[in-house]
Protein backbone atom coordinates (compact mmCIF):
# COMPACT_ATOMS: atom_id res chain seq x y z
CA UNK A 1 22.28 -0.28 -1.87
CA UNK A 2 19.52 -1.32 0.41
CA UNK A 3 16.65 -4.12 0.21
CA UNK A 4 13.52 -2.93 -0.51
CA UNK A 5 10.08 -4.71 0.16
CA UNK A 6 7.14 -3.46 -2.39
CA UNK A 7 3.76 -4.36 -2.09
CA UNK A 8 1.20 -4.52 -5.48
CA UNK A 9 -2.41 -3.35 -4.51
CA UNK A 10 -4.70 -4.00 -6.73
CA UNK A 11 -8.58 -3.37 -7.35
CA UNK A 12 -10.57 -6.65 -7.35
CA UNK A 13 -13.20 -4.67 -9.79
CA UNK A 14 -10.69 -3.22 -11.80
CA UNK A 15 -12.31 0.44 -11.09
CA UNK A 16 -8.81 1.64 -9.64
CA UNK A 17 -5.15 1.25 -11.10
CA UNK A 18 -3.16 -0.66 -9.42
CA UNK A 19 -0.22 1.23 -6.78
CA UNK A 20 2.57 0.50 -5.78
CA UNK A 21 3.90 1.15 -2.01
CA UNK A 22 7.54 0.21 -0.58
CA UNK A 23 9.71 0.38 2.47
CA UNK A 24 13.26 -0.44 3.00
CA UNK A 25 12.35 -1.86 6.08
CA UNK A 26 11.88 -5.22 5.08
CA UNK A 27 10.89 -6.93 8.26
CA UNK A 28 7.30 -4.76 7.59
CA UNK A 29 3.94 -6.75 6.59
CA UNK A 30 2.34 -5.38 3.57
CA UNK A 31 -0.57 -4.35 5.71
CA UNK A 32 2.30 -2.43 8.33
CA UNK A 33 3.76 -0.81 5.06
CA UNK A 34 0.16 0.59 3.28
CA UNK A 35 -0.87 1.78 7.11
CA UNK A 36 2.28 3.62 6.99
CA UNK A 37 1.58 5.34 3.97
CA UNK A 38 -1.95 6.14 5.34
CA UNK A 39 -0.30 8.36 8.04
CA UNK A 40 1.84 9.68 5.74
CA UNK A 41 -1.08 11.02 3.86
CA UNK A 42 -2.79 12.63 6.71
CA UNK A 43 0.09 14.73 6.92
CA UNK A 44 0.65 15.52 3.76
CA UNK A 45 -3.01 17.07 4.18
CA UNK A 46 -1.95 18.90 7.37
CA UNK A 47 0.65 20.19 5.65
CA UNK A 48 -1.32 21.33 2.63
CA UNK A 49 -4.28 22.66 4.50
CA UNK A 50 -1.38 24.89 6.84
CA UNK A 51 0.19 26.40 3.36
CA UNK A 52 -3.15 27.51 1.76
CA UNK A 53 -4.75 28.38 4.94
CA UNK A 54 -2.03 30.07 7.13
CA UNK A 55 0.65 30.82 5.17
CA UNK A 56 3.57 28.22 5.96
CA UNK A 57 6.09 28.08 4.07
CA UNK A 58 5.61 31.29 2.37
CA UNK A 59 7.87 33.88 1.30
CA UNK A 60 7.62 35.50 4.69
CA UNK A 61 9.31 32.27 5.90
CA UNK A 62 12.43 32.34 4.23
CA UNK A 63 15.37 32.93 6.48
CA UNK A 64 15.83 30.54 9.27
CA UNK A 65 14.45 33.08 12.13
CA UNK A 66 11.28 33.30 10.33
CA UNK A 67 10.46 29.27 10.49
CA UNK A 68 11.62 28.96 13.68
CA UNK A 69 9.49 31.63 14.82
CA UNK A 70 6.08 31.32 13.23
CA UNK A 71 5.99 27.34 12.15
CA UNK A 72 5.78 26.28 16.10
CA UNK A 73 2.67 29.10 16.43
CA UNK A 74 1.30 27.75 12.75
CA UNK A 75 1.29 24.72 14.14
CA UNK A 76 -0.51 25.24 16.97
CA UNK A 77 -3.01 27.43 15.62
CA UNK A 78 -3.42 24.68 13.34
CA UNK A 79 -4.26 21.77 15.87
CA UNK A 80 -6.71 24.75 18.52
CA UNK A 81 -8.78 25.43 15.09
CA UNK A 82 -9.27 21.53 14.51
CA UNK A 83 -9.89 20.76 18.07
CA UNK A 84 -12.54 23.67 18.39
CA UNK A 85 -14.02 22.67 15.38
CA UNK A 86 -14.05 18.77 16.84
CA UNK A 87 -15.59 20.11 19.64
CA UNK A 88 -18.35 22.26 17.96
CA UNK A 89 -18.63 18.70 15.88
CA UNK A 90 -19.64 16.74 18.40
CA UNK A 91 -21.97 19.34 19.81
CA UNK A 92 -23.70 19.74 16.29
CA UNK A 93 -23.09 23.51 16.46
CA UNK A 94 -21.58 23.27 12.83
CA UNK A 95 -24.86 23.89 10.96
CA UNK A 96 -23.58 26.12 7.65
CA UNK A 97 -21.23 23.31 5.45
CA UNK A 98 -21.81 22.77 1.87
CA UNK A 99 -24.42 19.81 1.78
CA UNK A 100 -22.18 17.65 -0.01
CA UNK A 101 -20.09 16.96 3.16
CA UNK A 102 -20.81 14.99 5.53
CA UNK A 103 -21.12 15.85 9.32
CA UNK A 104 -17.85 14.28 9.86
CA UNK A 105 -16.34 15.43 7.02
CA UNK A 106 -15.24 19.09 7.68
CA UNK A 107 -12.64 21.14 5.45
CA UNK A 108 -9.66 22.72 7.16
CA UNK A 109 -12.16 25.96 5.61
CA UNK A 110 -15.23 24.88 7.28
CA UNK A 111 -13.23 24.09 10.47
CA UNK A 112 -11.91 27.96 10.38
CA UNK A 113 -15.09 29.11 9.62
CA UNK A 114 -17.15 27.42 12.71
CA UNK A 115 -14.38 28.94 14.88
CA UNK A 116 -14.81 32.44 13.45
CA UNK A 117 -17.99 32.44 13.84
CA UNK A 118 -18.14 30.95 17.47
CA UNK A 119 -16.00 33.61 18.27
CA UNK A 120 -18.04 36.61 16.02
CA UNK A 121 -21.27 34.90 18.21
CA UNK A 122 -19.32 35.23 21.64
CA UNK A 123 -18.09 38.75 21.02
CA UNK A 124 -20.83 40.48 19.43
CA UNK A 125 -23.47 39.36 22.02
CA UNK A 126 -20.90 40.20 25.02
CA UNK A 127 -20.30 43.67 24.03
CA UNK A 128 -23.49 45.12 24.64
CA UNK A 129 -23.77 48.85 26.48
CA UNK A 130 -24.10 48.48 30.08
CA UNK A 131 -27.54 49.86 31.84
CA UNK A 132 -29.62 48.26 28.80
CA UNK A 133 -31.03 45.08 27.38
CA UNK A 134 -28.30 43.12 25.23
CA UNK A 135 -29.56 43.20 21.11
CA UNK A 136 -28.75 39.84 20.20
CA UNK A 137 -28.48 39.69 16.15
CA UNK A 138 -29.87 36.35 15.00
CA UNK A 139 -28.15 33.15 14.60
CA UNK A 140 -28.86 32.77 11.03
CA UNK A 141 -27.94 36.98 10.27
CA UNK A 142 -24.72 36.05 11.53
CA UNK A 143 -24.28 32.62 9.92
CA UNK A 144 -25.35 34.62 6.50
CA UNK A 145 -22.97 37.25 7.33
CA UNK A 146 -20.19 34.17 8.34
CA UNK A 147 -20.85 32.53 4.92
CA UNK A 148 -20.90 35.90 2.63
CA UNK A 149 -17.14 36.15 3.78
């Protein structure tokens, strides 16, 4: 049996139950153990995001060779889409998300999105015929177009 250390958070205003949080490290503050659990959670949202967004652990990743082989790529695929999106961010090219988020707020959805489109943007406008004037289609056509899928 091993020690454990819990820490009672409660809301001053009452608006929010109470929680619990504990560690069986015992030598932890209760601010160490809460920031902890904080971490925790932003990976329990990576993790959720991944499954509804790219498919881990699906049925297609079932035998060993399967996770092995496709959760390294997931993963990565995972962290180019958020830094592209970051990056778009910062440069206020993310125009298109629902008006209830914030700017800094994106969705794993919104993040995918900006990247698609950045990408639709780049290839579209590169592949025009040689010998003649590029047709650029409008921003906001393909933003419309970006946003009916």
């Amino acid at each position: 049996m091993l020690p454990v250390r819990w820490v009672l958070v409660r809301d001053p205003e009452a608006k929010r139950d109470p929680q619990a949080f504990f560690s069986t490290d015992t030598t932890l503050e209760p601010k160490e153990i809460i920031a902890l659990y904080v971490r925790r959670w932003q990976i329990e949202v990576t993790f959720a995001e991944m499954r509804a967004h790219l498919g881990i652990e699906t049925q297609r990743q079932w035998t060993d060779n399967a996770i092995v082989r496709t959760t390294p790529a997931l993963l990565g695929l995972y962290s180019l889409i958020s830094l592209w999106a970051g990056d778009l961010l910062s440069c206020n090219s993310i125009s298109y998300a629902a008006a209830w988020y914030r700017k800094t707020s994106l969705t794993f959805s919104d993040a995918i999105a900006a990247v698609r489109l950045q990408l639709w943007i780049g290839d579209i406008n590169q592949r025009s015929a040689p010998n003649r004037e590029p047709q650029y289609i409008p921003a906001h056509r393909i933003i419309r177009m970006a946003q009916a899928l």
